[in-house]
PDB file of N, CA and C in Angstrom:
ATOM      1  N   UNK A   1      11.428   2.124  -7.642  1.00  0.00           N
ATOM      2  CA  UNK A   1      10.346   2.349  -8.593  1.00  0.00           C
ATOM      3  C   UNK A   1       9.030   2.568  -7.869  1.00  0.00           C
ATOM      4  N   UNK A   2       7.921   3.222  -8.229  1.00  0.00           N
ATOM      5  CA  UNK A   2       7.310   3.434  -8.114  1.00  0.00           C
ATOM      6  C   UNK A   2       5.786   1.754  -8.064  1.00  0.00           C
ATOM      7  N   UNK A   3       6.804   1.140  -8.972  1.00  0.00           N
ATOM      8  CA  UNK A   3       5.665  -0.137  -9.014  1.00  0.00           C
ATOM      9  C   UNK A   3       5.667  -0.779  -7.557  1.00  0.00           C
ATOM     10  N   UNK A   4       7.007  -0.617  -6.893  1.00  0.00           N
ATOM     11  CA  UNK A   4       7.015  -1.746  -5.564  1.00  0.00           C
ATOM     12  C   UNK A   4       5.760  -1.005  -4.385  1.00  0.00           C
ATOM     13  N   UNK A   5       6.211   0.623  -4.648  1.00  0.00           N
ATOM     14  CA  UNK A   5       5.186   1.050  -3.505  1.00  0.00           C
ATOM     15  C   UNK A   5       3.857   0.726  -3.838  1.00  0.00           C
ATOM     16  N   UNK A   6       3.253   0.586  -5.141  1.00  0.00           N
ATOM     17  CA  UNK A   6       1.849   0.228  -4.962  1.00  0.00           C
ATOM     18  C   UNK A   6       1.464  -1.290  -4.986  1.00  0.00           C
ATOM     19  N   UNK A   7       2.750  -2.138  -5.569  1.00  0.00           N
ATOM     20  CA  UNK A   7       2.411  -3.486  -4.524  1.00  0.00           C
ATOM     21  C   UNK A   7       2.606  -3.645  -3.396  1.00  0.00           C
ATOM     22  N   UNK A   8       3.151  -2.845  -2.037  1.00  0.00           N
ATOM     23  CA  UNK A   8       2.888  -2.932  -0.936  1.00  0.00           C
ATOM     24  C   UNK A   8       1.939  -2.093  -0.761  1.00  0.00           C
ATOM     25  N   UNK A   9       1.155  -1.390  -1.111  1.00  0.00           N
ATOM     26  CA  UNK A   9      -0.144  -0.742  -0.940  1.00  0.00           C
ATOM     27  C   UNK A   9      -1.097  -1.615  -1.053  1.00  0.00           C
ATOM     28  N   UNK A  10      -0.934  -2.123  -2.281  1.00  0.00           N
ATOM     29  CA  UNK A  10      -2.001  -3.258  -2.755  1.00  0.00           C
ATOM     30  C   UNK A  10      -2.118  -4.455  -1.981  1.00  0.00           C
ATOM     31  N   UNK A  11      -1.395  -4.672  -1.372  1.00  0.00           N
ATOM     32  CA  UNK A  11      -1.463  -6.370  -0.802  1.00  0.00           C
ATOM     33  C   UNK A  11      -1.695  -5.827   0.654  1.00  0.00           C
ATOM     34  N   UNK A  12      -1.480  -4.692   1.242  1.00  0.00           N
ATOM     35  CA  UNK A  12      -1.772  -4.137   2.488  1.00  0.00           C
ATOM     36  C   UNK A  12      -3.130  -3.990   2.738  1.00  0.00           C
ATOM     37  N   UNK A  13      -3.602  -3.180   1.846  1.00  0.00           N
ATOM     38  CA  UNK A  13      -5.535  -3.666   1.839  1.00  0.00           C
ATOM     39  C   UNK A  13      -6.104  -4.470   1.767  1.00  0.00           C
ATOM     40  N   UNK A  14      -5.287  -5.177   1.030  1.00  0.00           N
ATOM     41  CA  UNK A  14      -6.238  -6.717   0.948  1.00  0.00           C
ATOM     42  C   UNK A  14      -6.099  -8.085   1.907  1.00  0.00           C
ATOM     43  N   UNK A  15      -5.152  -7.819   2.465  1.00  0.00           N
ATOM     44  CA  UNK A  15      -4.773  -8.315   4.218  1.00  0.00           C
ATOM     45  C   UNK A  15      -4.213  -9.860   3.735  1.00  0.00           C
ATOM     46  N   UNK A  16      -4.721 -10.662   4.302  1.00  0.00           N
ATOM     47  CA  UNK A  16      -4.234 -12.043   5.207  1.00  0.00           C
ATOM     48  C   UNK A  16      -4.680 -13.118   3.396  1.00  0.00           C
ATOM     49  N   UNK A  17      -5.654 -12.700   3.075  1.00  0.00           N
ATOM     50  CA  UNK A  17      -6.387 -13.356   2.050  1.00  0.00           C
ATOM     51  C   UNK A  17      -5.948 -13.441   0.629  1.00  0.00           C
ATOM     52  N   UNK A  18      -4.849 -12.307   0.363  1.00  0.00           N
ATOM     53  CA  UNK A  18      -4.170 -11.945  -0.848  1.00  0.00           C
ATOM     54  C   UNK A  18      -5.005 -11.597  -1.867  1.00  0.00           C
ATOM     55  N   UNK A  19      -4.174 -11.946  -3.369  1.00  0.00           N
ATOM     56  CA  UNK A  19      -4.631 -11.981  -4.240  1.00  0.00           C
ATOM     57  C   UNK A  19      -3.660 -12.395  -5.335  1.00  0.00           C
ATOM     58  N   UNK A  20      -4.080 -12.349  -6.489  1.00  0.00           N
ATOM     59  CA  UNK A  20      -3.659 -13.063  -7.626  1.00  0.00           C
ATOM     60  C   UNK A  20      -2.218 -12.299  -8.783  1.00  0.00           C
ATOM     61  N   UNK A  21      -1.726 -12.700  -9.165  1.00  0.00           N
ATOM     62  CA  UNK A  21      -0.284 -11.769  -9.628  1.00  0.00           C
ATOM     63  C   UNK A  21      -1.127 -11.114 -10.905  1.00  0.00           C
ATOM     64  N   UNK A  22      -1.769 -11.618 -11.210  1.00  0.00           N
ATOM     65  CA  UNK A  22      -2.655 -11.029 -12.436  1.00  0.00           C
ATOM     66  C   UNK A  22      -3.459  -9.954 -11.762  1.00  0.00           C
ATOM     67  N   UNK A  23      -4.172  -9.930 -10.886  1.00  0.00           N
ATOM     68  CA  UNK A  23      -4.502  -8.860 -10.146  1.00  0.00           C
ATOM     69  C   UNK A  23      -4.362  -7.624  -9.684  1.00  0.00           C
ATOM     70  N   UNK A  24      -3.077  -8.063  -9.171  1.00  0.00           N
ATOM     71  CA  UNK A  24      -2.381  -6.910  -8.561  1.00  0.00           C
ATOM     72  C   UNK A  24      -1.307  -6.060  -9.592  1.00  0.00           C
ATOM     73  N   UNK A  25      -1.369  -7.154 -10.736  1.00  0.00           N
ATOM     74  CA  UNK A  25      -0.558  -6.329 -12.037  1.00  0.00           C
ATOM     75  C   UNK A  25      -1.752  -5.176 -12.663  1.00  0.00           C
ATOM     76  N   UNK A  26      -2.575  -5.740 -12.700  1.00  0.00           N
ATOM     77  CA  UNK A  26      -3.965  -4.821 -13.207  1.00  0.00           C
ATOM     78  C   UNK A  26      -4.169  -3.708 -12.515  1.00  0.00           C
ATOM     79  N   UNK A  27      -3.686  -3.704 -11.033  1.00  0.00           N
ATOM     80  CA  UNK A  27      -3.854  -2.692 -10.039  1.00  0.00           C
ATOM     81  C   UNK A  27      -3.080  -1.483 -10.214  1.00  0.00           C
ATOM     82  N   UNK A  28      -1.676  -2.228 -10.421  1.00  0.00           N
ATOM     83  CA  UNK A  28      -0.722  -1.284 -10.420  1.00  0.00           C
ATOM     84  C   UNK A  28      -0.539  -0.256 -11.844  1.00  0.00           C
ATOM     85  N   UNK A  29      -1.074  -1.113 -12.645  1.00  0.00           N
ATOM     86  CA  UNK A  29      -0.906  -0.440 -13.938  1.00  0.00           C
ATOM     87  C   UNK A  29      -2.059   0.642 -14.212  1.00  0.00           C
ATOM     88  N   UNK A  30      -3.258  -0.263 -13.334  1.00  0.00           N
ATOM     89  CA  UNK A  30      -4.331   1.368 -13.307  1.00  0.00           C
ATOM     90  C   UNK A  30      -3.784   2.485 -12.376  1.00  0.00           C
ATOM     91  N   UNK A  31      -3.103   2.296 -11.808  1.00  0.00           N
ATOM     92  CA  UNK A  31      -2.353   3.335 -10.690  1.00  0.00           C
ATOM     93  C   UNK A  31      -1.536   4.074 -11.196  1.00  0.00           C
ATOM     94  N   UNK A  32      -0.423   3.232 -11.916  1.00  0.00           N
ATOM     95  CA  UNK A  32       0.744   4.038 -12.724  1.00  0.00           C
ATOM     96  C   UNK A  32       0.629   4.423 -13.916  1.00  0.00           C
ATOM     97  N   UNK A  33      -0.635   3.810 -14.668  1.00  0.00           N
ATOM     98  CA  UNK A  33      -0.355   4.496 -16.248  1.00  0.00           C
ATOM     99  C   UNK A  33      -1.090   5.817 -16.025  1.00  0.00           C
ATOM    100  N   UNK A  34      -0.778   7.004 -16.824  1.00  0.00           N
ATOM    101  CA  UNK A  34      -1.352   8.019 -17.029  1.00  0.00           C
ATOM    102  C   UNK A  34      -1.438   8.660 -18.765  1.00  0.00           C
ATOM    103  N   UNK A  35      -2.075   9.448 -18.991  1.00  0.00           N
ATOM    104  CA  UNK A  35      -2.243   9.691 -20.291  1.00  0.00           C
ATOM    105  C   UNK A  35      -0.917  10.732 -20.883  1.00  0.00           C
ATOM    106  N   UNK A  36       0.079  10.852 -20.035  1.00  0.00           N
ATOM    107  CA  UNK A  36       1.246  12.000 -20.829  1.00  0.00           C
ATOM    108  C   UNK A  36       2.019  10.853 -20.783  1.00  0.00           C
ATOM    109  N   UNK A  37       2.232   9.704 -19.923  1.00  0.00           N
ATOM    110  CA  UNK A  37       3.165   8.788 -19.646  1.00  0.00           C
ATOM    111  C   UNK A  37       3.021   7.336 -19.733  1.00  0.00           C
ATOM    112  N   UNK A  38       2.324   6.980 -20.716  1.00  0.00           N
ATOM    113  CA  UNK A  38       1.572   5.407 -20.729  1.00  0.00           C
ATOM    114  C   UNK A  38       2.681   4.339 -20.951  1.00  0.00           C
ATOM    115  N   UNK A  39       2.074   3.526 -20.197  1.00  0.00           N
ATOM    116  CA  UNK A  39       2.918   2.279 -20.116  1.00  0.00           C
ATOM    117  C   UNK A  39       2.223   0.918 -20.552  1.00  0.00           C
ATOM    118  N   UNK A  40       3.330   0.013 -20.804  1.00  0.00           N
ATOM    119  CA  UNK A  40       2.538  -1.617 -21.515  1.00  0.00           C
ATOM    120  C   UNK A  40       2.247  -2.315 -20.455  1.00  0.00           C
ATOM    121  N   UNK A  41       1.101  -2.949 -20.707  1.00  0.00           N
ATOM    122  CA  UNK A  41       0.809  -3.819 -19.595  1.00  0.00           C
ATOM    123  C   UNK A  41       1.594  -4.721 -19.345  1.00  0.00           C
ATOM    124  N   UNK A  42       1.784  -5.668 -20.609  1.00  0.00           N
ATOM    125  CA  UNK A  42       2.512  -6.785 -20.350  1.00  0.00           C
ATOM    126  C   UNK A  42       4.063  -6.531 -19.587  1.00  0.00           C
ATOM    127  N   UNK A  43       4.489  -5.164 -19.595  1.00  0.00           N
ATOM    128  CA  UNK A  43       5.733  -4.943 -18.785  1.00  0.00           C
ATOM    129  C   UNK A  43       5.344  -4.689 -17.542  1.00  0.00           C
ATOM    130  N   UNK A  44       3.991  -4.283 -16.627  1.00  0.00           N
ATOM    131  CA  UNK A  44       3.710  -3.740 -15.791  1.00  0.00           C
ATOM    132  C   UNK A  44       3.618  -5.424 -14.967  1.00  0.00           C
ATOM    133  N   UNK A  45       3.351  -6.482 -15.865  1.00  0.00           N
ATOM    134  CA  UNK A  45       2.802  -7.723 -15.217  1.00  0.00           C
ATOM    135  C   UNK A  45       4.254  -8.199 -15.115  1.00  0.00           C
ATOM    136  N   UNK A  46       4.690  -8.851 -16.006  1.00  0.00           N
ATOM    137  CA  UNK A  46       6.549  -8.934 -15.943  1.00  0.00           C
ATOM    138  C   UNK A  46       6.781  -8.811 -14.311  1.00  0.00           C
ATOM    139  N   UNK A  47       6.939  -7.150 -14.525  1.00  0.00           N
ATOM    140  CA  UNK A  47       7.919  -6.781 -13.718  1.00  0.00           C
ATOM    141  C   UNK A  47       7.243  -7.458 -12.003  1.00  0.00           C
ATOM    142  N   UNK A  48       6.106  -7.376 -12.156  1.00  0.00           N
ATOM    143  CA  UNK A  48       5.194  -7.727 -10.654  1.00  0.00           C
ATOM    144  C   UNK A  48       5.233  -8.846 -10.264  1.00  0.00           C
ATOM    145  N   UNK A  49       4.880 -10.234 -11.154  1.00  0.00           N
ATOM    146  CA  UNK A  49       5.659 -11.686 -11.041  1.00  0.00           C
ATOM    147  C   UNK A  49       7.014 -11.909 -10.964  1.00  0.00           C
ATOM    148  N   UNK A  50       8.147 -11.119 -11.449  1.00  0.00           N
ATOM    149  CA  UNK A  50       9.419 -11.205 -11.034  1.00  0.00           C
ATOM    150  C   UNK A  50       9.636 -11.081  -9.581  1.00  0.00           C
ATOM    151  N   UNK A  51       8.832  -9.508  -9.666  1.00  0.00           N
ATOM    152  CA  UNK A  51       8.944  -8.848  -8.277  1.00  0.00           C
ATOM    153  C   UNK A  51       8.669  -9.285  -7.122  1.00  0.00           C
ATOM    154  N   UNK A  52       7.865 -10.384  -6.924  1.00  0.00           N
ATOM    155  CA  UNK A  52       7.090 -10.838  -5.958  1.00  0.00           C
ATOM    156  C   UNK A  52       7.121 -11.953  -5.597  1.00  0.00           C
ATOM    157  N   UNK A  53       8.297 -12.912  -7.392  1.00  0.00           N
ATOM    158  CA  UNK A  53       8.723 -14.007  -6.654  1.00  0.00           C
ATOM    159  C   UNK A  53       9.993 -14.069  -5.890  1.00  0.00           C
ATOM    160  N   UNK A  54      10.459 -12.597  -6.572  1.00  0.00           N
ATOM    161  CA  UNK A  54      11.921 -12.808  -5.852  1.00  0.00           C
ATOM    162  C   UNK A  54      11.903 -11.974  -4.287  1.00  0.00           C
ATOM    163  N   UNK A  55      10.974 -11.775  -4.073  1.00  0.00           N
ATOM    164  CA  UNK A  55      10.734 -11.147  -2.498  1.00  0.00           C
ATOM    165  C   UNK A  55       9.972 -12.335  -1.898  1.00  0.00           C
ATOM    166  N   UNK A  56       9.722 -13.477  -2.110  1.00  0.00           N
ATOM    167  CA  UNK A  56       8.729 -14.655  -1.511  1.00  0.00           C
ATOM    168  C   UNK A  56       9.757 -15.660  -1.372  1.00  0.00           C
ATOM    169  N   UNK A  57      10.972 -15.911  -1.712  1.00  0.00           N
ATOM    170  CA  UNK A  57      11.456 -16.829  -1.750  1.00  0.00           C
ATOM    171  C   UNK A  57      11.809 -17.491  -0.121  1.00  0.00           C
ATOM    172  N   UNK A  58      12.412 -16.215   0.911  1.00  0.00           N
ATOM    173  CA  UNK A  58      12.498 -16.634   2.508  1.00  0.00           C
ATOM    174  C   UNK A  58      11.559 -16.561   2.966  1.00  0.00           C
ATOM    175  N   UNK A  59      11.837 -17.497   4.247  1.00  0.00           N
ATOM    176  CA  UNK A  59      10.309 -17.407   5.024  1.00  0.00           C
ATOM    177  C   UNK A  59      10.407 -16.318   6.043  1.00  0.00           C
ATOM    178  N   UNK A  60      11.355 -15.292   5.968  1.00  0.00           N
ATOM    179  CA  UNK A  60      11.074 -13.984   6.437  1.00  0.00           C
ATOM    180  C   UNK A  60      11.062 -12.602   5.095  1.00  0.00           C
ATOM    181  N   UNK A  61      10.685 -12.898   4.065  1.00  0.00           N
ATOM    182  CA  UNK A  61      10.782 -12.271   3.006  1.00  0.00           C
ATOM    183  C   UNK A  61       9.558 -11.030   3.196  1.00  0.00           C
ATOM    184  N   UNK A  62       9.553 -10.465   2.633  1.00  0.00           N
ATOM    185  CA  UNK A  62       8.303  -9.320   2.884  1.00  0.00           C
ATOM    186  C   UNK A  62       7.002 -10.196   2.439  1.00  0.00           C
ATOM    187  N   UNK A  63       6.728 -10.681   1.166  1.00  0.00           N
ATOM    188  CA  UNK A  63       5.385 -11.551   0.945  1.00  0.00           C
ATOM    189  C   UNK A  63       5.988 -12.867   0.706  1.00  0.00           C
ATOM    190  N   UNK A  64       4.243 -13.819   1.102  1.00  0.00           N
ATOM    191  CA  UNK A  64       4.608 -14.881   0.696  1.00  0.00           C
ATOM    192  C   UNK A  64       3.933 -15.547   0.310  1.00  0.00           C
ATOM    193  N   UNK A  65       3.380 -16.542  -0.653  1.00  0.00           N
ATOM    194  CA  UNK A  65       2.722 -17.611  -1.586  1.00  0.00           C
ATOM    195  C   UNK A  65       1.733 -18.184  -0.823  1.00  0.00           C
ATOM    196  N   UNK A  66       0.388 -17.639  -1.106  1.00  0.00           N
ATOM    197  CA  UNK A  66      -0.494 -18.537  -0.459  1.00  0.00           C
ATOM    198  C   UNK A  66      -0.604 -19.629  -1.029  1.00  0.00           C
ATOM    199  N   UNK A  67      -1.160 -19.866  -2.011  1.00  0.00           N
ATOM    200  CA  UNK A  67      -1.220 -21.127  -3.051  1.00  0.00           C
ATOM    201  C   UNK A  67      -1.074 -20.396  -4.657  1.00  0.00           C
ATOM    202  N   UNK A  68      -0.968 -20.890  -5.684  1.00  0.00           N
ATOM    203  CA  UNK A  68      -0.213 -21.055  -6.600  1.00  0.00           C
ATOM    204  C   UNK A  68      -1.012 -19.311  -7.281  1.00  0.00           C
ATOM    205  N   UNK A  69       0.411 -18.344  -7.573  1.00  0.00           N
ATOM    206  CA  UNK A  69      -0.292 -17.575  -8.096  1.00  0.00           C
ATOM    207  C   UNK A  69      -0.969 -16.209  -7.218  1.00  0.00           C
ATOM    208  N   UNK A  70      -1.241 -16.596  -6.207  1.00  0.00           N
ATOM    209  CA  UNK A  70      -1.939 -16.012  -5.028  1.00  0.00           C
ATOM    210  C   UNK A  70      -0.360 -15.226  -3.801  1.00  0.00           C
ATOM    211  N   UNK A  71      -0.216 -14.236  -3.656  1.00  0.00           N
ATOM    212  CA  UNK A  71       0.372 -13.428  -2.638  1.00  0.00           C
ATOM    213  C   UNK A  71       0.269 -12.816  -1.956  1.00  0.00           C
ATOM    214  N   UNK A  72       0.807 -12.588  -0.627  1.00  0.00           N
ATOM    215  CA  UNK A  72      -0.204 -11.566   0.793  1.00  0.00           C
ATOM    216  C   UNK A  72       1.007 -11.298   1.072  1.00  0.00           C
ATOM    217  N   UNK A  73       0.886 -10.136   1.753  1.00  0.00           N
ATOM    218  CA  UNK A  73       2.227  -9.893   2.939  1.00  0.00           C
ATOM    219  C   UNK A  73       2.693 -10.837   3.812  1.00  0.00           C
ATOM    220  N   UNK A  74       3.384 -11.244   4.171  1.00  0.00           N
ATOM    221  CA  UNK A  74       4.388 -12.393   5.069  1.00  0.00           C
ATOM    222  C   UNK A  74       3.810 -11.661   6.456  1.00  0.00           C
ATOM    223  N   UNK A  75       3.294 -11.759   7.771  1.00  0.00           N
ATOM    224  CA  UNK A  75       3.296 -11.067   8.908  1.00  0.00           C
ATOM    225  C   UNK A  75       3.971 -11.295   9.640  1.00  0.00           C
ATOM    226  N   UNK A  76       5.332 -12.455   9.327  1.00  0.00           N
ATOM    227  CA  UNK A  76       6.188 -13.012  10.204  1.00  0.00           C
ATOM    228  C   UNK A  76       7.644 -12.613  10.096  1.00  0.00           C
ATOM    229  N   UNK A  77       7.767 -11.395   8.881  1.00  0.00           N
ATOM    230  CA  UNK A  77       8.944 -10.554   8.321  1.00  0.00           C
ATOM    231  C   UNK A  77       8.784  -8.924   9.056  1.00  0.00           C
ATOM    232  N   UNK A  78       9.988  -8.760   9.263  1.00  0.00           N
ATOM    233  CA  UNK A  78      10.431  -7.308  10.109  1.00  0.00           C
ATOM    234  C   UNK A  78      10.025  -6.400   9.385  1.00  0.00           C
ATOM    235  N   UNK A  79      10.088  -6.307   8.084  1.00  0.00           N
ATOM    236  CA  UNK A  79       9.789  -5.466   6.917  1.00  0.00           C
ATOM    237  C   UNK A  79       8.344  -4.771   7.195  1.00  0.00           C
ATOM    238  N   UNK A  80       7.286  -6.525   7.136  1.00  0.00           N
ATOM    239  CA  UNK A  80       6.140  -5.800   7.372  1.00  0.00           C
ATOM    240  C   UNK A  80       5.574  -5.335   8.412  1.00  0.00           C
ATOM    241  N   UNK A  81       6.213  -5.923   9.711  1.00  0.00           N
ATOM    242  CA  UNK A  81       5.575  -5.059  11.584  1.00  0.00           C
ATOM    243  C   UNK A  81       6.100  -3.599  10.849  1.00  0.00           C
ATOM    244  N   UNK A  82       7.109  -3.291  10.341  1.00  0.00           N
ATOM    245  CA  UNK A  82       6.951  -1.934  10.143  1.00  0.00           C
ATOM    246  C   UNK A  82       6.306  -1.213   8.947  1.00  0.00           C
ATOM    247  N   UNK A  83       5.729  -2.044   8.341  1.00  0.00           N
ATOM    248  CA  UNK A  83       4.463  -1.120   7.256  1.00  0.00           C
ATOM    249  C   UNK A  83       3.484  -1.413   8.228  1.00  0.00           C
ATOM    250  N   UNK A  84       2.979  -2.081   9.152  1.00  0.00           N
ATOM    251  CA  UNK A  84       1.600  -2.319   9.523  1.00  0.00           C
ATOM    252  C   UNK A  84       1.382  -1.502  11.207  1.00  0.00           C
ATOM    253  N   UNK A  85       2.793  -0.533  11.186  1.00  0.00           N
ATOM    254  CA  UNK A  85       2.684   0.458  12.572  1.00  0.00           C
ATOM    255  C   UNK A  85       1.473   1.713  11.897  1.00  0.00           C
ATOM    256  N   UNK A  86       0.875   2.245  13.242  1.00  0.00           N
ATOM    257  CA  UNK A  86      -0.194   3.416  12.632  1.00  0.00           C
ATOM    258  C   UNK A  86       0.135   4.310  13.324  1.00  0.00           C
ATOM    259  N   UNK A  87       0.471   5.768  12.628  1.00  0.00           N
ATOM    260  CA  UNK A  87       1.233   6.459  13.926  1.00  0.00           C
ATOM    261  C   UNK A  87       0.071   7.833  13.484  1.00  0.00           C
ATOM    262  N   UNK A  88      -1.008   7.637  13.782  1.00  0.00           N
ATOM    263  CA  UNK A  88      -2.295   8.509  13.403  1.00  0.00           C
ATOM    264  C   UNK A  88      -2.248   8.446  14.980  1.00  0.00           C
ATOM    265  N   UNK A  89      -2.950  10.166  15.667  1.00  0.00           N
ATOM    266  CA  UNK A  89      -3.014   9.748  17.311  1.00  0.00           C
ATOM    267  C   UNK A  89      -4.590   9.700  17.424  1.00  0.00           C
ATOM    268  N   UNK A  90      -5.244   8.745  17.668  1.00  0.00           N
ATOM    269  CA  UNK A  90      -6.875   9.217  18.268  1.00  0.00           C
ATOM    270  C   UNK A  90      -7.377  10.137  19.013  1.00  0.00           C
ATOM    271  N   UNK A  91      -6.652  10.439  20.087  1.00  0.00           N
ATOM    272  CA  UNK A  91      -7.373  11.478  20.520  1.00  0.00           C
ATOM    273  C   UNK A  91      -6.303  12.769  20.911  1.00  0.00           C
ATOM    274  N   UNK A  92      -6.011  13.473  19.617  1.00  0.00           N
ATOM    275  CA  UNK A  92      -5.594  14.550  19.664  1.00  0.00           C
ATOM    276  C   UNK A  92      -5.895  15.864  20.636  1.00  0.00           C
ATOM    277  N   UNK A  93      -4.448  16.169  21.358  1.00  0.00           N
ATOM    278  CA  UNK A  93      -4.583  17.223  22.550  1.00  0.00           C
ATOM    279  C   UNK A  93      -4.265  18.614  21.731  1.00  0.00           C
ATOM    280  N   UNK A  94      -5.645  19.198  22.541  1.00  0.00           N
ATOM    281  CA  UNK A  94      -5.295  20.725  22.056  1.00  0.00           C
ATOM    282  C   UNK A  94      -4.568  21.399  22.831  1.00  0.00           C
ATOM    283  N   UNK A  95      -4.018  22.675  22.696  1.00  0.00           N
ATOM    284  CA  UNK A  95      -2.562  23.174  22.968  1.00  0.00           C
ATOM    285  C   UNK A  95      -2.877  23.904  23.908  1.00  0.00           C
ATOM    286  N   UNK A  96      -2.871  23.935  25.195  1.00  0.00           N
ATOM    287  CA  UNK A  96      -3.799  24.954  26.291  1.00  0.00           C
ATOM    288  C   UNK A  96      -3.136  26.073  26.372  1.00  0.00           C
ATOM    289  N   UNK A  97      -1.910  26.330  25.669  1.00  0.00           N
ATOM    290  CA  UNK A  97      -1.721  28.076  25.604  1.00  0.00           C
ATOM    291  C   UNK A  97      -2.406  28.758  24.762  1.00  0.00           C
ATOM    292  N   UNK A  98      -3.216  28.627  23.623  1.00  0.00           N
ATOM    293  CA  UNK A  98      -4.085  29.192  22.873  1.00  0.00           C
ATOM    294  C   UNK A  98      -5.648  29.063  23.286  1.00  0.00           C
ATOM    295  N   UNK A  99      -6.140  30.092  23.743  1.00  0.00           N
ATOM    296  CA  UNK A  99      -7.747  30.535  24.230  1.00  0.00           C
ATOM    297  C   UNK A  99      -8.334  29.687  22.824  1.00  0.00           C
ATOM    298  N   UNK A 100      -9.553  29.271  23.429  1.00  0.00           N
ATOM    299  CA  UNK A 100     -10.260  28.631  21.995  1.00  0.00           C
ATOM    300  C   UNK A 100     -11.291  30.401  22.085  1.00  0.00           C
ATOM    301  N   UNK A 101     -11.201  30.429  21.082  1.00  0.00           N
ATOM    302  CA  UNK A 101     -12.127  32.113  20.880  1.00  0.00           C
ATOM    303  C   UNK A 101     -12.878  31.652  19.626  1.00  0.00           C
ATOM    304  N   UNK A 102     -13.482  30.279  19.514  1.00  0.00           N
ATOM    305  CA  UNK A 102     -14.387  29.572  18.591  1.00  0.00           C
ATOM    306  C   UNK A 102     -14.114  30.522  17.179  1.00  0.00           C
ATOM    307  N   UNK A 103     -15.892  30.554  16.568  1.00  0.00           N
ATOM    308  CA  UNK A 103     -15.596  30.810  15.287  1.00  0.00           C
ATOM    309  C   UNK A 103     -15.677  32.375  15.009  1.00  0.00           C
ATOM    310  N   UNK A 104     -14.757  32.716  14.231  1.00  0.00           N
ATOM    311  CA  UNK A 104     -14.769  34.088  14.068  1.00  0.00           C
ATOM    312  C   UNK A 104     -15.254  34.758  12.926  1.00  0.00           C
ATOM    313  N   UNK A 105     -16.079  33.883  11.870  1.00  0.00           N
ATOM    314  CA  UNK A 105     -16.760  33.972  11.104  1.00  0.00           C
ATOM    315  C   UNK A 105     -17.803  35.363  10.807  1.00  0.00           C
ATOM    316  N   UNK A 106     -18.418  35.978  10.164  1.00  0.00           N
ATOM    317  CA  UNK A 106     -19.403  36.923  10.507  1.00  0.00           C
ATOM    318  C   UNK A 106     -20.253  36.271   9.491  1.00  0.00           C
ATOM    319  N   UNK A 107     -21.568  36.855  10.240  1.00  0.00           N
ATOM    320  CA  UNK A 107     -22.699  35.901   9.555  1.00  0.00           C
ATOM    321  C   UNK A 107     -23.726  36.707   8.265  1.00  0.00           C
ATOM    322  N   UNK A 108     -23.894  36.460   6.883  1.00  0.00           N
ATOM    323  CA  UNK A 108     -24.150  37.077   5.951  1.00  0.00           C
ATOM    324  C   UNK A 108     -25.900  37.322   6.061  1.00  0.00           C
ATOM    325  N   UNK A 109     -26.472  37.270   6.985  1.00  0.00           N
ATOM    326  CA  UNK A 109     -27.603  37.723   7.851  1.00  0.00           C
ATOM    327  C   UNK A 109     -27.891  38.283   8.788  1.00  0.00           C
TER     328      UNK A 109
END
């Protein structure tokens, strides 16, 4: 479903500190409802407290219970070292078989 990817979106931004199941139900439902395809809240919350207790239960589970109500990503589960890899490169190499022959623009003056 589409709800799990934006609770691992959601709890990924918000890091170490979490947030609240009421929260992140509010999140997801502004994310997923749309006006050709609307959905109930109270099913959007449901499904996110189910969802999140039954992924919290190991202590290598993807999230886990800060205090009552409150959930963050687990950083001690395999699941999440691999959502939290960044495979963006900083300093991108340009291709030295192509001449840079800058901008080829013509100028309307």
């Amino acid at each position: 479903m589409n709800y799990d990817n934006e609770i691992v979106r959601i709890l990924l931004e918000v890091g170490e500190r979490g947030l609240s199941v009421t929260k992140i139900s509010r999140h997801v439902f502004n994310a997923c409802n749309t006006l050709f395809a609307p959905i109930d809240y109270d099913d959007v919350h449901q499904y996110v407290a189910k969802y999140l207790l039954k992924n919290s239960k190991d202590q290598y589970s993807l999230f886990t219970r800060n205090k009552r109500g409150v959930y963050c990503l687990n950083l001690r589960s395999e699941q999440t070292c691999q959502l939290l890899f960044d495979f963006q490169d900083d300093n991108p190499q340009k291709d030295e078989s192509k001449p840079d022959t800058g901008e080829l623009s013509l100028s309307l003056f």
